[in-house]
C-alpha atoms as a PDB file:
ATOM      1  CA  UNK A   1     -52.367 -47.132  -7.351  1.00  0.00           C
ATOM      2  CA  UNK A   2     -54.928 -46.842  -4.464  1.00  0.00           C
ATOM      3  CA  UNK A   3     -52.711 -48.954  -2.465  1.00  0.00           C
ATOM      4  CA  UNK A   4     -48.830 -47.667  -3.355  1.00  0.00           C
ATOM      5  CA  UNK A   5     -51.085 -44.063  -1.882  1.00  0.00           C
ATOM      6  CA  UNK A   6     -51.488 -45.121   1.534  1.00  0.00           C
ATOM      7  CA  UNK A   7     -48.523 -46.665   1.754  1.00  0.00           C
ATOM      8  CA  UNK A   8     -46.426 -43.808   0.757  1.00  0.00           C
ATOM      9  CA  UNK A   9     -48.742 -41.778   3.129  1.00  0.00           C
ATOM     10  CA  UNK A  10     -47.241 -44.388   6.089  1.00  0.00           C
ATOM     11  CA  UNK A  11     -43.974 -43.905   4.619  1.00  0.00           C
ATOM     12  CA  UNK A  12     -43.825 -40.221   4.746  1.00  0.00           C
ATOM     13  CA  UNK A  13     -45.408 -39.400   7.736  1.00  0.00           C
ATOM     14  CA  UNK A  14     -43.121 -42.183   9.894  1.00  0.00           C
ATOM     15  CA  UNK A  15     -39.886 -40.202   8.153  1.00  0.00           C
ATOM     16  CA  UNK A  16     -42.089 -36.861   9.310  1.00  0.00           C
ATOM     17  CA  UNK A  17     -42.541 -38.036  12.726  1.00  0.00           C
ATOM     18  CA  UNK A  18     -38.791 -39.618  13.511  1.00  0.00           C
ATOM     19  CA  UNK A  19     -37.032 -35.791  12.347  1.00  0.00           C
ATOM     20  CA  UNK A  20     -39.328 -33.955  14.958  1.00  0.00           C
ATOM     21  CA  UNK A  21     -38.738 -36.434  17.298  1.00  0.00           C
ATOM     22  CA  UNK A  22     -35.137 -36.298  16.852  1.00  0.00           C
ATOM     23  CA  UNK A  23     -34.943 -32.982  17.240  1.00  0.00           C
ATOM     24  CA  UNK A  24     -36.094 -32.641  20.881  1.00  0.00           C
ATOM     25  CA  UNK A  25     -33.370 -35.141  22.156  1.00  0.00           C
ATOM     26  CA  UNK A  26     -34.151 -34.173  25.949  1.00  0.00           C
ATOM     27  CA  UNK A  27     -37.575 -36.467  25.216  1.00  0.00           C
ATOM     28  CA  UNK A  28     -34.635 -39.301  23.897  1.00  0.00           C
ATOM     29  CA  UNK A  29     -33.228 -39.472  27.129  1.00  0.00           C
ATOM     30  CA  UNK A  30     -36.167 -39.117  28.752  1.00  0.00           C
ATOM     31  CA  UNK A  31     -37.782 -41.814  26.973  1.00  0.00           C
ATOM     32  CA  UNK A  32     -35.192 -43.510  27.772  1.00  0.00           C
ATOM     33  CA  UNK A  33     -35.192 -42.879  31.638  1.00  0.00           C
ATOM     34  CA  UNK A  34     -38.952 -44.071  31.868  1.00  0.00           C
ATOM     35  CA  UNK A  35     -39.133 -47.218  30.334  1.00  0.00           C
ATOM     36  CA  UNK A  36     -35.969 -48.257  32.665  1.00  0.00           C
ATOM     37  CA  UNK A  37     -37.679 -47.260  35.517  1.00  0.00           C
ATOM     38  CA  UNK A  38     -40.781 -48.940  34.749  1.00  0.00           C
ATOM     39  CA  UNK A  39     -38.690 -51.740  34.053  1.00  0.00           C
ATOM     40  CA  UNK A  40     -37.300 -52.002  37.836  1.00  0.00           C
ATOM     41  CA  UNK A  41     -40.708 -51.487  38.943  1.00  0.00           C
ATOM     42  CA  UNK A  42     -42.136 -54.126  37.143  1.00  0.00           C
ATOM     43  CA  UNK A  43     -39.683 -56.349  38.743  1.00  0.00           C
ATOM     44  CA  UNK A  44     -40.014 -55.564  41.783  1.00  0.00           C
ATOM     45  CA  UNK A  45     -43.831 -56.522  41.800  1.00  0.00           C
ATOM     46  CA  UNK A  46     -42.571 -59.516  40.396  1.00  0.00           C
ATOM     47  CA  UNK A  47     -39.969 -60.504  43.125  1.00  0.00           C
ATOM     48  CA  UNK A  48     -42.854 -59.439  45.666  1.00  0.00           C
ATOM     49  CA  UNK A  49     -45.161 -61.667  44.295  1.00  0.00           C
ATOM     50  CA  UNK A  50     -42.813 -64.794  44.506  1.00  0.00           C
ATOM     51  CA  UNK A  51     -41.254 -63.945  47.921  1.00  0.00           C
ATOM     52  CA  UNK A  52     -42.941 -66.283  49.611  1.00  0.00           C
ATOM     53  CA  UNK A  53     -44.173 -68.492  46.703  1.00  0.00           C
ATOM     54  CA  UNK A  54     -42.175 -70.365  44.079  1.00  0.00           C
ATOM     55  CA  UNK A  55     -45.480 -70.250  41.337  1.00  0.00           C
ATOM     56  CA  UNK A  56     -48.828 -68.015  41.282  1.00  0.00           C
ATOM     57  CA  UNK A  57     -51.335 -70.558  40.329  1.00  0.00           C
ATOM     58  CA  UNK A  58     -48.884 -72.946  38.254  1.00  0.00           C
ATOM     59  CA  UNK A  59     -47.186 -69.855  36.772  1.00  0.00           C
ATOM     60  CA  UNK A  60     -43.176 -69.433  37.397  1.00  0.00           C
ATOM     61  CA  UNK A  61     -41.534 -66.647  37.842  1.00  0.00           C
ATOM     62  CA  UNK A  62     -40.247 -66.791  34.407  1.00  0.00           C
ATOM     63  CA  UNK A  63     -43.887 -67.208  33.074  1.00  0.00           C
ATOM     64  CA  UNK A  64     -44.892 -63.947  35.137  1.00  0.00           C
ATOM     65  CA  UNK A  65     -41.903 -61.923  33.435  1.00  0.00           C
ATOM     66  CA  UNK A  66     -42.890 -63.195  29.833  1.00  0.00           C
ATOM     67  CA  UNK A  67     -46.883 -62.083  30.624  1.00  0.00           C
ATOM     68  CA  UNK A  68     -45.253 -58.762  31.185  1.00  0.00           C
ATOM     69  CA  UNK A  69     -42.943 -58.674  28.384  1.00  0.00           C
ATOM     70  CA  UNK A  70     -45.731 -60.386  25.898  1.00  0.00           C
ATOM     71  CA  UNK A  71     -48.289 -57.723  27.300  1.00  0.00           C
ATOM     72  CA  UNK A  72     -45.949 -54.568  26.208  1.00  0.00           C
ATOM     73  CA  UNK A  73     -44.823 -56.564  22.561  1.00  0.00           C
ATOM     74  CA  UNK A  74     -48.842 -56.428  22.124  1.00  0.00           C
ATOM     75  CA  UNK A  75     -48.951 -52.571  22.703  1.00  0.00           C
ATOM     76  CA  UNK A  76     -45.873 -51.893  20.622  1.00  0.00           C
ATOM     77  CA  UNK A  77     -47.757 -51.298  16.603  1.00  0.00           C
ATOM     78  CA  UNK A  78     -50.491 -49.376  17.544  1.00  0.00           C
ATOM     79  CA  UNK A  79     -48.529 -47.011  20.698  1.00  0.00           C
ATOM     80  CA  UNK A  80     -45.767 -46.676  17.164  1.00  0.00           C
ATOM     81  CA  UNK A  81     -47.700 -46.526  14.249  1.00  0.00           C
ATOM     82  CA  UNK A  82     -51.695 -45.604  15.571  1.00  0.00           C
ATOM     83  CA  UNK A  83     -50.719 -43.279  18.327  1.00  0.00           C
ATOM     84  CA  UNK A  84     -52.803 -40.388  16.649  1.00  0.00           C
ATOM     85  CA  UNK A  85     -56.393 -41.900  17.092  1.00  0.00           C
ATOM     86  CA  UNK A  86     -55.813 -40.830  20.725  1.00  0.00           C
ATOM     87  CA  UNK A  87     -56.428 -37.383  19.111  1.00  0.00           C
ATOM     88  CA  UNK A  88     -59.630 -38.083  17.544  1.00  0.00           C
ATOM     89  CA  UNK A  89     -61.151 -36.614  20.250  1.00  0.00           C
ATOM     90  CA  UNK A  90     -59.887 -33.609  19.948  1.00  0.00           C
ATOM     91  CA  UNK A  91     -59.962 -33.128  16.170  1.00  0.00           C
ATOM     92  CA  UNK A  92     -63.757 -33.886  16.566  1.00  0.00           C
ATOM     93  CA  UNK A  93     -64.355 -30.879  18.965  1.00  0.00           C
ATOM     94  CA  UNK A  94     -62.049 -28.248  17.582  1.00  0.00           C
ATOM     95  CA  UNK A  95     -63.172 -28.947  14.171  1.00  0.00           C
ATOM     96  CA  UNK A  96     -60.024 -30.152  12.199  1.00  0.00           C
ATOM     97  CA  UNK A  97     -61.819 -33.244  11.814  1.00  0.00           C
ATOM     98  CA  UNK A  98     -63.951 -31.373   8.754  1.00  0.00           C
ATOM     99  CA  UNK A  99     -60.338 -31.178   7.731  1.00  0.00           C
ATOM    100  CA  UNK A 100     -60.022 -34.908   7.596  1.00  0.00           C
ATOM    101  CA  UNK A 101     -62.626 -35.761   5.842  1.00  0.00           C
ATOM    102  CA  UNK A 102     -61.994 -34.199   2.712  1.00  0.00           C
ATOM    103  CA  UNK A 103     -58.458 -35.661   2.142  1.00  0.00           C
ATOM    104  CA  UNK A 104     -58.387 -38.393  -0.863  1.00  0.00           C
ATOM    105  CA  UNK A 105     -57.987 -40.523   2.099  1.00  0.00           C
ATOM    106  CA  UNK A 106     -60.024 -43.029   4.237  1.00  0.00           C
ATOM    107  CA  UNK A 107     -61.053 -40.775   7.389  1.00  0.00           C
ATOM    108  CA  UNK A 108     -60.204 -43.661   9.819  1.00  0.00           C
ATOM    109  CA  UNK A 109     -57.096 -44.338   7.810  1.00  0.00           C
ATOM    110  CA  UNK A 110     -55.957 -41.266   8.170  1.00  0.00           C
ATOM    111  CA  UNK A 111     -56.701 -40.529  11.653  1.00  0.00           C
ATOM    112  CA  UNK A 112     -55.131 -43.728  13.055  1.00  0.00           C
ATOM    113  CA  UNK A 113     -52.050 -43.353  10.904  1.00  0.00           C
ATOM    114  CA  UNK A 114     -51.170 -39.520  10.042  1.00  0.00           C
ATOM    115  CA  UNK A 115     -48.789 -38.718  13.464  1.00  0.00           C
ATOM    116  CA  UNK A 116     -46.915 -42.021  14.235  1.00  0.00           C
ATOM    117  CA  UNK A 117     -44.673 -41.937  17.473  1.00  0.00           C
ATOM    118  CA  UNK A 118     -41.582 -43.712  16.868  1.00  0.00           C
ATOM    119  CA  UNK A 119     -40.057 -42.837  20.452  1.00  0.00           C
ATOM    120  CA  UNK A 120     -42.276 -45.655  21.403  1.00  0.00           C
ATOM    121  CA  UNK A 121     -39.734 -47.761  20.168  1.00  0.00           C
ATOM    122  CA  UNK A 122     -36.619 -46.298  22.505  1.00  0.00           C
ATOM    123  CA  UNK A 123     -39.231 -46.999  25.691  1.00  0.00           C
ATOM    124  CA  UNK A 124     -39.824 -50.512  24.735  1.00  0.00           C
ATOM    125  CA  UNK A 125     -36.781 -51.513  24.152  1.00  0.00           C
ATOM    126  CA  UNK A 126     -35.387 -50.048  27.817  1.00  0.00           C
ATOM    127  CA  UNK A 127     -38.227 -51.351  28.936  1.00  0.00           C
ATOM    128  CA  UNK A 128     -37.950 -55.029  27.671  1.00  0.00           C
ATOM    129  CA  UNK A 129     -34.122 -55.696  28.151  1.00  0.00           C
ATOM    130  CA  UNK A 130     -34.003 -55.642  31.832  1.00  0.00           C
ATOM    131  CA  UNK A 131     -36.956 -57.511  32.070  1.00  0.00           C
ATOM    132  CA  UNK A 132     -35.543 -60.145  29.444  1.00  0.00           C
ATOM    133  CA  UNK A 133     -32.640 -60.250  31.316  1.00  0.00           C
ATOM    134  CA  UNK A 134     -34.573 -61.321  34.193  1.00  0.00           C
ATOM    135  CA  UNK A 135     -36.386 -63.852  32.176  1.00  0.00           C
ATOM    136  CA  UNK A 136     -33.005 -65.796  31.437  1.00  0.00           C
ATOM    137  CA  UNK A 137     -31.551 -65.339  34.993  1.00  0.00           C
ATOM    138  CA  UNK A 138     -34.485 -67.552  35.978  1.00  0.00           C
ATOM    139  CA  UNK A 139     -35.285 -71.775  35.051  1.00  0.00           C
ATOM    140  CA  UNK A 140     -38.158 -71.663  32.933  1.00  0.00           C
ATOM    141  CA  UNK A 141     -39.322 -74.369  30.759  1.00  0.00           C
ATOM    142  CA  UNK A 142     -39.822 -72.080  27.537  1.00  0.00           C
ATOM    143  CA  UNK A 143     -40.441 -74.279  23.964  1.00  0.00           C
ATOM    144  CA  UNK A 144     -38.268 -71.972  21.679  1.00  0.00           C
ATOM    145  CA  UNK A 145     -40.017 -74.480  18.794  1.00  0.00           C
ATOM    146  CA  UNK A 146     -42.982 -72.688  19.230  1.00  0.00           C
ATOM    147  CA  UNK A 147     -41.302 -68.980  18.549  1.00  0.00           C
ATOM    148  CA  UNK A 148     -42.890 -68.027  15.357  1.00  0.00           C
ATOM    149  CA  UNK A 149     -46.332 -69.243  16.544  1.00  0.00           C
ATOM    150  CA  UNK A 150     -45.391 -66.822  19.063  1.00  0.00           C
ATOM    151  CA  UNK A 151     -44.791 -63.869  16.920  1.00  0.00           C
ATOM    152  CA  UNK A 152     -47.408 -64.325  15.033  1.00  0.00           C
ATOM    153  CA  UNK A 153     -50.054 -64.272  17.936  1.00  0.00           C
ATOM    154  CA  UNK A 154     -48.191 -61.176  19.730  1.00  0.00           C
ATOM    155  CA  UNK A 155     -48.786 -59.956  15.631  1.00  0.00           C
ATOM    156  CA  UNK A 156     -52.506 -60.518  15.890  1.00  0.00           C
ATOM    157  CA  UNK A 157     -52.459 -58.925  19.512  1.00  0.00           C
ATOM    158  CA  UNK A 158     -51.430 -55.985  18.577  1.00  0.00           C
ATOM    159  CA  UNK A 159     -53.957 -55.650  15.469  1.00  0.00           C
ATOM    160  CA  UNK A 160     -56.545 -56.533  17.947  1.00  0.00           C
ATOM    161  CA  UNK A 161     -55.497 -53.941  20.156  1.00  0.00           C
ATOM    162  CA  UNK A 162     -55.693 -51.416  17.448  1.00  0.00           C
ATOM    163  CA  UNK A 163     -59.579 -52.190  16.797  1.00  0.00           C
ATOM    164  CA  UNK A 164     -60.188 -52.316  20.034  1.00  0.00           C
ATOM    165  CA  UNK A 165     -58.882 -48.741  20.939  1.00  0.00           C
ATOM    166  CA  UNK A 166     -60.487 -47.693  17.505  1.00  0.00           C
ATOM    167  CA  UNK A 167     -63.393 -48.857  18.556  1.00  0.00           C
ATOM    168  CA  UNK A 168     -63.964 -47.158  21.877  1.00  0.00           C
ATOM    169  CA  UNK A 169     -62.389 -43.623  20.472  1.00  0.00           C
ATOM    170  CA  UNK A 170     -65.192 -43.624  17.855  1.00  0.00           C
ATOM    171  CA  UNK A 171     -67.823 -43.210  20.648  1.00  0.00           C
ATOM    172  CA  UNK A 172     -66.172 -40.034  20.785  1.00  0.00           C
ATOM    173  CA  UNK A 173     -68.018 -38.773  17.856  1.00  0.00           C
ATOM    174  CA  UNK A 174     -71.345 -39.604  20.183  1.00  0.00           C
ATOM    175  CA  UNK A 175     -70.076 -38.624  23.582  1.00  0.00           C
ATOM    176  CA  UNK A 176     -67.301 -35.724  23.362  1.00  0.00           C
ATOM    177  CA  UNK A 177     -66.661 -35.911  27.249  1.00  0.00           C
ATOM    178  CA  UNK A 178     -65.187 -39.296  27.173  1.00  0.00           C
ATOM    179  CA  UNK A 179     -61.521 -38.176  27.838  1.00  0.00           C
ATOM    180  CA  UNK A 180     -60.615 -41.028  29.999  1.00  0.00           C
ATOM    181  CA  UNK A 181     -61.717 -43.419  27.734  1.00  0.00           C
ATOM    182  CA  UNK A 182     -58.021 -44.756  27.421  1.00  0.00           C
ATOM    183  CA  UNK A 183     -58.494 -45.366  30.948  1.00  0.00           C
ATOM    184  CA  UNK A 184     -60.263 -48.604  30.152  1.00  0.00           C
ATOM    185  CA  UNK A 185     -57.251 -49.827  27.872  1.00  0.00           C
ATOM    186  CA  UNK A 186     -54.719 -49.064  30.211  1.00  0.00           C
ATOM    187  CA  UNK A 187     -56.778 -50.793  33.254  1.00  0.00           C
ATOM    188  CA  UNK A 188     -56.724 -53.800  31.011  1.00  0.00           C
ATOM    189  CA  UNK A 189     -53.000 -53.848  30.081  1.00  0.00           C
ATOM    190  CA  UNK A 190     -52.549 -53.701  33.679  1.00  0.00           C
ATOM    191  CA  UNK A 191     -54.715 -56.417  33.804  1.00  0.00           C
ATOM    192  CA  UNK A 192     -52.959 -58.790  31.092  1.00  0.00           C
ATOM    193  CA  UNK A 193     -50.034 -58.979  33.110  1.00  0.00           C
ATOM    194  CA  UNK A 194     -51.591 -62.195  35.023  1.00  0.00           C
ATOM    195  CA  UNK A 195     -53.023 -64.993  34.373  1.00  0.00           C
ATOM    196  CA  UNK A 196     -56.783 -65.468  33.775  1.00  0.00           C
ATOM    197  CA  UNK A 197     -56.712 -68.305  35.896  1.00  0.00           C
ATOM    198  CA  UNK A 198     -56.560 -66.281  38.871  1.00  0.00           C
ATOM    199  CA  UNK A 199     -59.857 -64.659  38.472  1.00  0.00           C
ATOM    200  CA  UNK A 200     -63.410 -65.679  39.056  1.00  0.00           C
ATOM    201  CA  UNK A 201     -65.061 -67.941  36.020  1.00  0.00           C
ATOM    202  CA  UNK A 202     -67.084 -64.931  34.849  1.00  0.00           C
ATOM    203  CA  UNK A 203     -64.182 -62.492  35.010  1.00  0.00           C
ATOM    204  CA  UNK A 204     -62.703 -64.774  32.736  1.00  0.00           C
ATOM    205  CA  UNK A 205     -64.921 -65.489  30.388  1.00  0.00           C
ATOM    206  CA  UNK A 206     -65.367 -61.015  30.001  1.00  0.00           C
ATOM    207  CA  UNK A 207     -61.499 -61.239  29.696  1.00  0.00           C
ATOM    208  CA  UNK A 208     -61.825 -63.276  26.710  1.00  0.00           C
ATOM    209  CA  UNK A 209     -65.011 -61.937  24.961  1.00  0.00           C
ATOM    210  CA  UNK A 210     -65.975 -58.225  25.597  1.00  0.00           C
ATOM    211  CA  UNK A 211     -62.305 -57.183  26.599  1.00  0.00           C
ATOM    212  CA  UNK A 212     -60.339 -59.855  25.027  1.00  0.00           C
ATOM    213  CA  UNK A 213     -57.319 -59.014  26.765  1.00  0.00           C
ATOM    214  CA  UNK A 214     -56.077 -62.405  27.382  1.00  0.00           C
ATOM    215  CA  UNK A 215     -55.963 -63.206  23.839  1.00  0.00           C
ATOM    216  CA  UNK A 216     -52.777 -60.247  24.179  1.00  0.00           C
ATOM    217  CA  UNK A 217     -50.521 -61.856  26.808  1.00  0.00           C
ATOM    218  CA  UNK A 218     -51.918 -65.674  28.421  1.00  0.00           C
ATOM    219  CA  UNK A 219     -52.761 -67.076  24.922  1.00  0.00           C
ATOM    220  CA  UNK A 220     -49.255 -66.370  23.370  1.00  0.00           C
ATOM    221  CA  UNK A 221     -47.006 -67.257  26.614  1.00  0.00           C
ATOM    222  CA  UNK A 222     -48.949 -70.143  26.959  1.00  0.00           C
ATOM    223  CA  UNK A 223     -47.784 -71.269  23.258  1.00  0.00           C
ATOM    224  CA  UNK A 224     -44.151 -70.879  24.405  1.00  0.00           C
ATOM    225  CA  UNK A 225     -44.614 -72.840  27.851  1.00  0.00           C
ATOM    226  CA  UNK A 226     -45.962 -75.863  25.100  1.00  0.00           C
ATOM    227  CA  UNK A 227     -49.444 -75.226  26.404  1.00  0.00           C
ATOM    228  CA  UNK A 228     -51.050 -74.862  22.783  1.00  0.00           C
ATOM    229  CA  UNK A 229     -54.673 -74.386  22.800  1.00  0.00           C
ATOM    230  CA  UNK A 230     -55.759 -74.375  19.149  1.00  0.00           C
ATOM    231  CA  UNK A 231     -59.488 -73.709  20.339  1.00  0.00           C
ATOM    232  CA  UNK A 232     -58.351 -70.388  21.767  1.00  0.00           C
ATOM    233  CA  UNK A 233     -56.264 -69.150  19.300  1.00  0.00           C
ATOM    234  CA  UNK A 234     -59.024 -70.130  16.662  1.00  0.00           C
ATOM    235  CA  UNK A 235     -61.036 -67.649  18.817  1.00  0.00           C
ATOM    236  CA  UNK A 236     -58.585 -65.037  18.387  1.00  0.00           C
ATOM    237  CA  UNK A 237     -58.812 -64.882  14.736  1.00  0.00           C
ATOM    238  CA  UNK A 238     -62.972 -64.940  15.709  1.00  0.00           C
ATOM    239  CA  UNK A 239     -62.746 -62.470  17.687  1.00  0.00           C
ATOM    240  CA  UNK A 240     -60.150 -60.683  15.453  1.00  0.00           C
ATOM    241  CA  UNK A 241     -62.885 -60.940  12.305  1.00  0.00           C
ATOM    242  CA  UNK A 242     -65.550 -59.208  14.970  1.00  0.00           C
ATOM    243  CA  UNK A 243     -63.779 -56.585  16.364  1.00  0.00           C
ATOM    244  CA  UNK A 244     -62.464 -55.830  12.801  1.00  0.00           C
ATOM    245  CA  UNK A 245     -66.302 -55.852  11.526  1.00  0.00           C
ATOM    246  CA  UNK A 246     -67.542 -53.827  14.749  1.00  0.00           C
ATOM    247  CA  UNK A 247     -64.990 -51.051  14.060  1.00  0.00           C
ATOM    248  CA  UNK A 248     -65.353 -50.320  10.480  1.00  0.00           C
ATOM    249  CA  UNK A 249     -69.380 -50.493  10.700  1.00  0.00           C
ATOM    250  CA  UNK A 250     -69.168 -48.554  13.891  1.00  0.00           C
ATOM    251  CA  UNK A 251     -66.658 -45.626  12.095  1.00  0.00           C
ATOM    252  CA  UNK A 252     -68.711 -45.249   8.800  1.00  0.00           C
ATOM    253  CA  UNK A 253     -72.069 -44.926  11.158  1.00  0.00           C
ATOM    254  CA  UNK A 254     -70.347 -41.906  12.801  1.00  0.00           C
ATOM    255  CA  UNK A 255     -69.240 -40.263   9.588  1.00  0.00           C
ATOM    256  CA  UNK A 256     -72.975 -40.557   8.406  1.00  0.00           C
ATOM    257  CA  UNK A 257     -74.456 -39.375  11.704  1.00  0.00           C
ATOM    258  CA  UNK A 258     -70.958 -36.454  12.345  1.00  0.00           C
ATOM    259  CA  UNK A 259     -71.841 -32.862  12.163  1.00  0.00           C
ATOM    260  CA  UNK A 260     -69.211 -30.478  11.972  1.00  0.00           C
ATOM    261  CA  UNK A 261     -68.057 -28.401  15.001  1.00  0.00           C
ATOM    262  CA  UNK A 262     -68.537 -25.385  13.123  1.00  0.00           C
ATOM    263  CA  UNK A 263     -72.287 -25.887  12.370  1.00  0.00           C
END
């Protein structure tokens, strides 16, 4: 019963959010405009970068392309069905979080769930098909054996991106002046377009511990390039099983220590 609750919640509020989308059809279009654009720009940095190289540190072109395709298929869940945490911050100063917390549902259920943005979904997909079109304009030496271990790590990726955006937003209920928090996120998508081998040791070894980014866009690419590394991806599901621990202990702390905006 507890279960069929929530997901009717989901249910209804992803029907709620695709009407009033649909409605402003200039933001269709628009949507539409941006993740094409971002599209050429993306590969543009990409023919820049091999201009006068034919690999960046034993990466192809076609790798490159993938990172940044892999990177954005990790983003796609939460940016579609989590989008509202991003306005935890807000609820928590204007006090319509005291509104939250006495629904008959979990508080950090709700909040990550209760405003879905499925325009997401009409940016990645402009986004993606130029870039995939790229992808098979180029040689590459992709294992298409190795798809479903694919999906299934760009799966985990994006639950892992979830926590970890859940996790920093709850500091909000600490320090209210954390707007560009999101900042960090977004510096490390940015960041997950390359290949850890290009930084320093220790860069790496943050990029695969405190900001597991590389667990989002190397470890699955490298799967399809037949470079399986079953010690990494048995640290994703580690570091999955943390980040999933940190996040829950971390949100129930700040409900016992919250005091309402209006007190």
């Amino acid at each position: 019963m507890k279960l069929l609750r929530y997901t009717n919640f989901i249910s209804q509020t992803f029907k709620n959010s695709i009407s009033e989308f649909f409605a402003y059809r200039v933001d269709v279009f628009m949507r539409l405009f941006m993740g094409i654009l971002w599209s050429i720009i993306a590969l543009a940095v990409i023919e820049l970068i091999f201009y006068h190289t034919p690999s960046l540190n034993g990466w192809s072109q076609s790798d490159i392309t993938l990172l940044y395709i892999t990177i954005n298929l990790a983003f796609i869940m939460q940016d579609v069905l989590t989008s509202s945490i991003y306005e935890l911050n807000s609820h928590i100063v204007n006090g319509f979080f005291d509104f939250i917390i006495t629904k008959p549902l979990d508080s950090q259920f709700f909040c990550m769930f209760n405003k879905p943005d499925p325009g997401t979904l009409i940016f990645f997909f402009s986004y993606n098909i130029p870039l995939s079109y790229s992808l098979f304009s180029h040689p590459s030496s992709i294992h298409w054996e190795y798809l479903p271990l694919y999906v299934i790590l760009v799966l985990a990726a994006n639950i892992l991106w979830m926590l970890m955006r859940t996790v920093l937003l709850t500091l909000n209920f600490w320090w209210q002046k954390l707007d560009n928090i999101n900042q960090i996120l977004n510096s490390l998508q940015d960041i997950g377009r390359y290949p850890t081998s290009i930084f320093p040791k220790s860069i790496q070894i943050v990029l695969y511990t405190i900001f597991p980014i590389a667990f989002s866009s190397v470890v699955p690419v490298e799967v399809l390039r037949g470079n399986i590394s079953w010690l990494k991806i048995i640290g994703l599901v580690i570091v999955l099983i943390i980040f999933a621990t940190i996040s829950r202990l971390l949100w129930k702390k700040a409900i016992k220590n919250y005091s309402s905006a209006s007190s």
